[in-house]
PDB file of N, CA and C in Angstrom:
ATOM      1  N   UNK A   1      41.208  95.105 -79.467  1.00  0.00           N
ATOM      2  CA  UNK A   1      41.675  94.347 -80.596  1.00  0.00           C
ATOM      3  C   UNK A   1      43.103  93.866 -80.377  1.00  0.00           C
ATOM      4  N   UNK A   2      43.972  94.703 -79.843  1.00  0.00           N
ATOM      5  CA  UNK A   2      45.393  94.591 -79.786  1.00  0.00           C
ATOM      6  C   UNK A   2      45.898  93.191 -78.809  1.00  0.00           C
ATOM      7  N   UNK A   3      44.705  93.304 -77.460  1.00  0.00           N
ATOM      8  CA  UNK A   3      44.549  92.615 -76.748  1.00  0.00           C
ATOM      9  C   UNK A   3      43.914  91.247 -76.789  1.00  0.00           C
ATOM     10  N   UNK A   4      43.587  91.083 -78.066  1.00  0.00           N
ATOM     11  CA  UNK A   4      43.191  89.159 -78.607  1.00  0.00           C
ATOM     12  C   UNK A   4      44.231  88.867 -79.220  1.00  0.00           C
ATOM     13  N   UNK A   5      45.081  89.758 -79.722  1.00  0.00           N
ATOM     14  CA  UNK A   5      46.257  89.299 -80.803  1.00  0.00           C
ATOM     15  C   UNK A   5      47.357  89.086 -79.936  1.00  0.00           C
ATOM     16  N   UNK A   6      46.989  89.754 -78.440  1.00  0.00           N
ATOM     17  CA  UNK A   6      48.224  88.881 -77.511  1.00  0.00           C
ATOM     18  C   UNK A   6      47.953  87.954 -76.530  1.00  0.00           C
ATOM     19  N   UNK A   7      46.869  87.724 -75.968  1.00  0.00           N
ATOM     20  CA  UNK A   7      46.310  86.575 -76.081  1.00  0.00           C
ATOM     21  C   UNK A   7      46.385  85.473 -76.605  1.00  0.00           C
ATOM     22  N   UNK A   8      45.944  85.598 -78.223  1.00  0.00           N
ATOM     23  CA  UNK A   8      45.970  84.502 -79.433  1.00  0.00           C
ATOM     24  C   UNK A   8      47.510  83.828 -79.473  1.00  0.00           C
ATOM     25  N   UNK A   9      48.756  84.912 -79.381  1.00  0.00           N
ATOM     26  CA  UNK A   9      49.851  84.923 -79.153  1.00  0.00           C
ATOM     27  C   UNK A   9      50.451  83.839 -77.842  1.00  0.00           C
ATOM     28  N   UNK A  10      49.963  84.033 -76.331  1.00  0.00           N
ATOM     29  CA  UNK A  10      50.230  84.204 -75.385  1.00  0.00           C
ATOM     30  C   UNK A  10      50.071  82.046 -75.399  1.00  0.00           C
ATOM     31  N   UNK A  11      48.578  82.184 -75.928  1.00  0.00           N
ATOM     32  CA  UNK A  11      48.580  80.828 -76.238  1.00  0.00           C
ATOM     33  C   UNK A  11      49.034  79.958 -77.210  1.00  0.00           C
ATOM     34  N   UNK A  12      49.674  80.337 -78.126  1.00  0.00           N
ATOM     35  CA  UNK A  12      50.350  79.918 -78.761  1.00  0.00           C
ATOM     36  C   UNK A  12      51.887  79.386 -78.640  1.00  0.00           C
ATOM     37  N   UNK A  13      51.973  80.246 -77.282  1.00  0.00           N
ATOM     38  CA  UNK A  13      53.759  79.703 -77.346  1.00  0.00           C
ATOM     39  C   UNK A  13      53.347  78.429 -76.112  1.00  0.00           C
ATOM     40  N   UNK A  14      52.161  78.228 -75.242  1.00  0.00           N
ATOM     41  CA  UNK A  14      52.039  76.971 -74.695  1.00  0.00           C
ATOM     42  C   UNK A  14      51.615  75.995 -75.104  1.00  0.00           C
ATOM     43  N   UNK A  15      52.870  75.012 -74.699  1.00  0.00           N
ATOM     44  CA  UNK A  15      52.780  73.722 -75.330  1.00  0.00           C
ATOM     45  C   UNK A  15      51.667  72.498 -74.748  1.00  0.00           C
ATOM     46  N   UNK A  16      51.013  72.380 -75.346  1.00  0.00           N
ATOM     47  CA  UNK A  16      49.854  71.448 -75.573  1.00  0.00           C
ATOM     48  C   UNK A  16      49.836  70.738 -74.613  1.00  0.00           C
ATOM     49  N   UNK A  17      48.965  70.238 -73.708  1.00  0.00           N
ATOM     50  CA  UNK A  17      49.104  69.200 -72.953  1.00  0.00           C
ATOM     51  C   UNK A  17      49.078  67.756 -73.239  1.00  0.00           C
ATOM     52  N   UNK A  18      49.887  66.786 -73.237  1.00  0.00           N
ATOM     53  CA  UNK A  18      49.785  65.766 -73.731  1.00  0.00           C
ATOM     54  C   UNK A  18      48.524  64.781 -73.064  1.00  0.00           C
ATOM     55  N   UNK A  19      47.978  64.322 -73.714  1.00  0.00           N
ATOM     56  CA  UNK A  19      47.005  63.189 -73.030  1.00  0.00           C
ATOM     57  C   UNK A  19      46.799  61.964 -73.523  1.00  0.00           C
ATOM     58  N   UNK A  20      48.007  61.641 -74.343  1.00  0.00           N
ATOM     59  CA  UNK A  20      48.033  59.709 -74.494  1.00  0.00           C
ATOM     60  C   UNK A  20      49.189  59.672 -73.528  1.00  0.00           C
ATOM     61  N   UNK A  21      49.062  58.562 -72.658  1.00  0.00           N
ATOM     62  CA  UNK A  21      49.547  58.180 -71.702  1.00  0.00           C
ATOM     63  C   UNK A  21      51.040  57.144 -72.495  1.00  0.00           C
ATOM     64  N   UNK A  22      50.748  56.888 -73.577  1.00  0.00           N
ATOM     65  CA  UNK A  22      52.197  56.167 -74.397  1.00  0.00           C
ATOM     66  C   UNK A  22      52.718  56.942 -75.077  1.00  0.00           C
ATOM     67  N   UNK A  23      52.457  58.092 -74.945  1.00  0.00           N
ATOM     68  CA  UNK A  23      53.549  59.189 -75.750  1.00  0.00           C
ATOM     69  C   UNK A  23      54.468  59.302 -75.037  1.00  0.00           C
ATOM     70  N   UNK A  24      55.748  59.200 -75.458  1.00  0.00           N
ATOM     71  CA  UNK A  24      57.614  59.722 -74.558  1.00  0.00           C
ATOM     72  C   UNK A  24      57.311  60.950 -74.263  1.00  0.00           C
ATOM     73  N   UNK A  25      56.687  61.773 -74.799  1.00  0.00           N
ATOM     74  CA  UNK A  25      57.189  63.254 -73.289  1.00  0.00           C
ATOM     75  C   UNK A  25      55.464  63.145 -72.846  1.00  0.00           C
ATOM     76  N   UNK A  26      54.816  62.059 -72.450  1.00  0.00           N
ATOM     77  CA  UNK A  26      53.830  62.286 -71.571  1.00  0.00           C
ATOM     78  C   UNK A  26      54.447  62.027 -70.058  1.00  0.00           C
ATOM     79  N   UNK A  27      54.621  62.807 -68.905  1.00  0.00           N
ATOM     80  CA  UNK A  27      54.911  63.077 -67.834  1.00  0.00           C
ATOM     81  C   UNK A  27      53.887  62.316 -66.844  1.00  0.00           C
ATOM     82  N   UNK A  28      55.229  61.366 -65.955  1.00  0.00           N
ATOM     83  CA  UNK A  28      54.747  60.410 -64.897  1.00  0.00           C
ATOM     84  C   UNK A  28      54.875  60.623 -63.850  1.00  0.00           C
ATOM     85  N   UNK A  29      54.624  60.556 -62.896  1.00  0.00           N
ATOM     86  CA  UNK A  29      55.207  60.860 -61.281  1.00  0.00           C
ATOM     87  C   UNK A  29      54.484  59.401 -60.746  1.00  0.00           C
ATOM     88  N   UNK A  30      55.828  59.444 -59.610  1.00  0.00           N
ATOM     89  CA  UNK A  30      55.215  58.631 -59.110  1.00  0.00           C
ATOM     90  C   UNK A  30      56.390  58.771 -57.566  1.00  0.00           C
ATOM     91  N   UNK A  31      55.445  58.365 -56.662  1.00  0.00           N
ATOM     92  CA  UNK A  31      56.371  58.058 -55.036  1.00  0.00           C
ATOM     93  C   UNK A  31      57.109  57.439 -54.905  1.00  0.00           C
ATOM     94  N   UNK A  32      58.466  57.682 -54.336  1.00  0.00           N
ATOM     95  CA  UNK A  32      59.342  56.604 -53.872  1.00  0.00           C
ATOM     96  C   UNK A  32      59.673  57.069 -52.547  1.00  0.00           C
ATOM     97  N   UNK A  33      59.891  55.726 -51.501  1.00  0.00           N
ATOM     98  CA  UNK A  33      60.014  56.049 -50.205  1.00  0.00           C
ATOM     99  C   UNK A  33      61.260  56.468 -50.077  1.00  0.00           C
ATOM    100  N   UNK A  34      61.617  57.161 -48.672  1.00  0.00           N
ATOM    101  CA  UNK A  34      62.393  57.735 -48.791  1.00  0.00           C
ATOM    102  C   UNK A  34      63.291  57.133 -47.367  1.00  0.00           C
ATOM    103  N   UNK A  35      64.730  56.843 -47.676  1.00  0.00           N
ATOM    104  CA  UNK A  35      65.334  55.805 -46.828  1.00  0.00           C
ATOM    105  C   UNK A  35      65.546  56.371 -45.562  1.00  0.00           C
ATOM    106  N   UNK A  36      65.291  55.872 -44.037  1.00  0.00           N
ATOM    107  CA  UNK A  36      65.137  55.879 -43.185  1.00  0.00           C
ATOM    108  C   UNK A  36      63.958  56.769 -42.616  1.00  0.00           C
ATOM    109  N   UNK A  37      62.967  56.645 -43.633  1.00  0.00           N
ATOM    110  CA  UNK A  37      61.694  57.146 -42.489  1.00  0.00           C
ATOM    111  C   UNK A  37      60.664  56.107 -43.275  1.00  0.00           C
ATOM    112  N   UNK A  38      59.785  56.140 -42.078  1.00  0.00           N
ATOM    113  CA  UNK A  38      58.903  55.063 -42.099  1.00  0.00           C
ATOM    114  C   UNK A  38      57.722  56.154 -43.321  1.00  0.00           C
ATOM    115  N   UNK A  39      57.362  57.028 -43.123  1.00  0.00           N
ATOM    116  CA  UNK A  39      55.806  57.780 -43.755  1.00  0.00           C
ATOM    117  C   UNK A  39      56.572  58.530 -44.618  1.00  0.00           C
ATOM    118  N   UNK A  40      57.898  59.254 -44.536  1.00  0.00           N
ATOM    119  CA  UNK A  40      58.036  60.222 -45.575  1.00  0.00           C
ATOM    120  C   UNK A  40      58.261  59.322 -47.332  1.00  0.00           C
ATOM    121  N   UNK A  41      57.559  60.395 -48.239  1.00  0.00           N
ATOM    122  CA  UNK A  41      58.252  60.052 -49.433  1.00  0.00           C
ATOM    123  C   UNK A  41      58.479  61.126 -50.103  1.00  0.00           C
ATOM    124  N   UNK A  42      59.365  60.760 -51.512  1.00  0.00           N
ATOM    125  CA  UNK A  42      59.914  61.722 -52.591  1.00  0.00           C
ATOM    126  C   UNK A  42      58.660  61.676 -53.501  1.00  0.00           C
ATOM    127  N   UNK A  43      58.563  62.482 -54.315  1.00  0.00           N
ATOM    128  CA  UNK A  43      57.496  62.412 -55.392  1.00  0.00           C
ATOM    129  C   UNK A  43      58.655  62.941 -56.604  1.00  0.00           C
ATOM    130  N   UNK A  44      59.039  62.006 -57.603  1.00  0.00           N
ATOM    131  CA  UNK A  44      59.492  61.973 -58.882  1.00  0.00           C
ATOM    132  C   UNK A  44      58.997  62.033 -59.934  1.00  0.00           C
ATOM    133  N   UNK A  45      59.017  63.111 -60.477  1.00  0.00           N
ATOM    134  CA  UNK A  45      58.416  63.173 -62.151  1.00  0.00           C
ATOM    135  C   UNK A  45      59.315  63.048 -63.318  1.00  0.00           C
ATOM    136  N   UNK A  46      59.073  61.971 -64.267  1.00  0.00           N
ATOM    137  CA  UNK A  46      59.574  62.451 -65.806  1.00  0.00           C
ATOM    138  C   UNK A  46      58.824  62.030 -66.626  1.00  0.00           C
ATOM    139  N   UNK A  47      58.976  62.220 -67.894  1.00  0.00           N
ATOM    140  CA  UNK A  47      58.571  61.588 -68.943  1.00  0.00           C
ATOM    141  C   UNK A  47      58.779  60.030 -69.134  1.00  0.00           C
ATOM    142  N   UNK A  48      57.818  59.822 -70.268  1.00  0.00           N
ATOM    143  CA  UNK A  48      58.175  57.906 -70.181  1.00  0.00           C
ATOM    144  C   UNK A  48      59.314  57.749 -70.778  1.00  0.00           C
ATOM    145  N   UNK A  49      59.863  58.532 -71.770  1.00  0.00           N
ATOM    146  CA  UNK A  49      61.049  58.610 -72.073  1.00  0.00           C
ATOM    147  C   UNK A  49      61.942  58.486 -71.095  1.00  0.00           C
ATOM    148  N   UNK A  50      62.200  59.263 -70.111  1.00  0.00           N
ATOM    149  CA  UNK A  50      63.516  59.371 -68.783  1.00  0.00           C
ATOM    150  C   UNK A  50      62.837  58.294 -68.223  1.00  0.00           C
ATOM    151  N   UNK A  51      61.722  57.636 -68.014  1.00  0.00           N
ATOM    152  CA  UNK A  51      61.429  56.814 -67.170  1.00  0.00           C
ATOM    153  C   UNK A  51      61.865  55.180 -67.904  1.00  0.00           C
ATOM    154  N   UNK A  52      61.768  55.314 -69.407  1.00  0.00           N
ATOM    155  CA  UNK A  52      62.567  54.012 -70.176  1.00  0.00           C
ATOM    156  C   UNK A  52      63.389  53.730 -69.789  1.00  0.00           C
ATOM    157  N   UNK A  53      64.503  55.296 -69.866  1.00  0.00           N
ATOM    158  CA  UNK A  53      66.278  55.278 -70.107  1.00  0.00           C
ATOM    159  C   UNK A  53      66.511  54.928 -68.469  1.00  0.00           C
ATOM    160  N   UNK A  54      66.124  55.368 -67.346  1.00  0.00           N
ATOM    161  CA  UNK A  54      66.064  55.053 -66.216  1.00  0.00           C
ATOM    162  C   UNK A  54      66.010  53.321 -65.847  1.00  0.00           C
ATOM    163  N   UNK A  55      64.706  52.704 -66.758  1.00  0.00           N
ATOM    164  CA  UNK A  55      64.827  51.328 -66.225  1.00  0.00           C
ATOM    165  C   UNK A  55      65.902  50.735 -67.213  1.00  0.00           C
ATOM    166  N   UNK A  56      66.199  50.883 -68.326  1.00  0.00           N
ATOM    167  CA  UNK A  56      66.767  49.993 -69.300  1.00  0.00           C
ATOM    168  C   UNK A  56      68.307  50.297 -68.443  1.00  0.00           C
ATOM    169  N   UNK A  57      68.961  51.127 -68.192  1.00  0.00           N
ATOM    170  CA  UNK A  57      69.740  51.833 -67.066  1.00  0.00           C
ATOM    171  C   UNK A  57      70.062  50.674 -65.930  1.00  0.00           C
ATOM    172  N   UNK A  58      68.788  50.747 -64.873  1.00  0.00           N
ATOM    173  CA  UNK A  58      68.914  50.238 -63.896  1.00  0.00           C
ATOM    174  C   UNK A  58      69.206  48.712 -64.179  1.00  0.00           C
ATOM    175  N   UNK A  59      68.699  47.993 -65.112  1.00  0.00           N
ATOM    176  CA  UNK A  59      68.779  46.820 -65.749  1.00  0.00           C
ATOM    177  C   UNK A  59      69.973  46.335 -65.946  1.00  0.00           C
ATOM    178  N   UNK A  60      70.675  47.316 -67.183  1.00  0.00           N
ATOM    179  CA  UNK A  60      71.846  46.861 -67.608  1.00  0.00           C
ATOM    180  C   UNK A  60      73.108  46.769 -65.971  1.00  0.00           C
ATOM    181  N   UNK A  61      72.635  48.116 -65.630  1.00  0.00           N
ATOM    182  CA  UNK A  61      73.765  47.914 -64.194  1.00  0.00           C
ATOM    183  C   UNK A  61      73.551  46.771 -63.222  1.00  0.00           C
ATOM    184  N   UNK A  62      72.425  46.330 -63.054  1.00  0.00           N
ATOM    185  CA  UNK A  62      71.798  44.989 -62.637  1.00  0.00           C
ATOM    186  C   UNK A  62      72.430  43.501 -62.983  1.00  0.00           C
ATOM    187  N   UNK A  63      72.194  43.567 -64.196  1.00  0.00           N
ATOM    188  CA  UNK A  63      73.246  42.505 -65.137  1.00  0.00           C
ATOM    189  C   UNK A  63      74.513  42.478 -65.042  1.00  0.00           C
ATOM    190  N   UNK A  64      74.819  43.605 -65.232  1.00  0.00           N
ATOM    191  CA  UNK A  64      76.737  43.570 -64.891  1.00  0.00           C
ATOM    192  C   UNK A  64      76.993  43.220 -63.617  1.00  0.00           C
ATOM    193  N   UNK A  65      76.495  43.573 -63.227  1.00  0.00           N
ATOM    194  CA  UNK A  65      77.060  43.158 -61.583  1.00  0.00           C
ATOM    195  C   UNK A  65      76.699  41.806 -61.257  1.00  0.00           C
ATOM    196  N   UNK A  66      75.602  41.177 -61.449  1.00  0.00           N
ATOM    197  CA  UNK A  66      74.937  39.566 -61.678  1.00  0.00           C
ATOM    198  C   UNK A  66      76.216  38.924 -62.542  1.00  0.00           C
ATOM    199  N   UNK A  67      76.464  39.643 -63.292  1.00  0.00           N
ATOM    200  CA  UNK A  67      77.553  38.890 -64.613  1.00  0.00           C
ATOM    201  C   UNK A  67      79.224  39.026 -63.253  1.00  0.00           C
ATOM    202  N   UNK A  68      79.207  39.943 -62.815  1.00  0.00           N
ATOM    203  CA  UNK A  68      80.387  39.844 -62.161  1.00  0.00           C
ATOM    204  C   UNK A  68      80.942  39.286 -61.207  1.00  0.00           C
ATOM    205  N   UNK A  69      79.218  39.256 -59.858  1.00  0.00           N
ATOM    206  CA  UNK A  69      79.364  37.754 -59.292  1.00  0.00           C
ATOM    207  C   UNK A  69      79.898  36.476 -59.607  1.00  0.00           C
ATOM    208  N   UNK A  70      79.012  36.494 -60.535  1.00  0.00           N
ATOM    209  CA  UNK A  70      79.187  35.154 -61.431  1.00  0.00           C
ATOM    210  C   UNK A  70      80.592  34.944 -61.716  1.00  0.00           C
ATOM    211  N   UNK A  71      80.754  35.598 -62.285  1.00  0.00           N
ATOM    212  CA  UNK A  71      82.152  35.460 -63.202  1.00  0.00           C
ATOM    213  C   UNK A  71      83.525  35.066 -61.491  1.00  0.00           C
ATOM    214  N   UNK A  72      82.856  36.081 -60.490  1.00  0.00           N
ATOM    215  CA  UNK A  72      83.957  35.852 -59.321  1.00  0.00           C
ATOM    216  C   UNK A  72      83.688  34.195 -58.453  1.00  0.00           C
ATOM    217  N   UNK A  73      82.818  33.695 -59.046  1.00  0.00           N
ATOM    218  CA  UNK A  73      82.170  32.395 -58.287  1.00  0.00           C
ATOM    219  C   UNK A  73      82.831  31.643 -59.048  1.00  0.00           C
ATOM    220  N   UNK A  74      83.302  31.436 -60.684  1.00  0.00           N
ATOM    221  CA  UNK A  74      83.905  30.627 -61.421  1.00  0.00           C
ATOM    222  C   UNK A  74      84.980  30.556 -61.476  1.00  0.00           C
ATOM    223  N   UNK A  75      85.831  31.591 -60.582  1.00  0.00           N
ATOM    224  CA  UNK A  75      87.180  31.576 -61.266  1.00  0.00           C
ATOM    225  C   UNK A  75      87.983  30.765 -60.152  1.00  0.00           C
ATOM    226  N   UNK A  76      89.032  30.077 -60.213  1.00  0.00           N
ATOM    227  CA  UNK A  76      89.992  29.399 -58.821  1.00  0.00           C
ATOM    228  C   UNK A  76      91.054  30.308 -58.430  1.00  0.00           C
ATOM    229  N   UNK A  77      91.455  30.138 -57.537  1.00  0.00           N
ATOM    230  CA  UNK A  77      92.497  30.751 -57.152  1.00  0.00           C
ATOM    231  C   UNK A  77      93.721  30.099 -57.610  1.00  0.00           C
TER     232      UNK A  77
END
């Protein structure tokens, strides 16, 4: 008896597995190669959440620097 009530317990403190693929803490992995070898790769996991903040991230730093070119192409000496 003692032994279903920790059990019942045991499963209770694990957290659910998510299985909609558009939920923010549903967990992605995915490969990225890895610089200077031809076959090796990294395998990266996060949530779609870290995987948003990651591209919206890579984006904005993308832009600034596009914006800063720019801005160094317009100006005269």
């Amino acid at each position: 008896m003692a032994a279903d009530t920790d059990n019942a317990t045991e499963q209770s403190k694990k957290p659910k597995k998510i299985k909609d693929r558009r939920h923010p803490d549903y967990v992605r992995c995915r490969s990225e190669p890895l610089i200077g070898s031809l076959t090796r790769k990294k395998r990266v996991c996060k949530t779609n959440a870290e995987w948003a903040e990651f591209t919206r991230k890579g984006s904005r730093e993308s832009r600034e620097f596009i914006d800063d070119m720019q801005a160094g192409q317009n100006s005269t000496p």
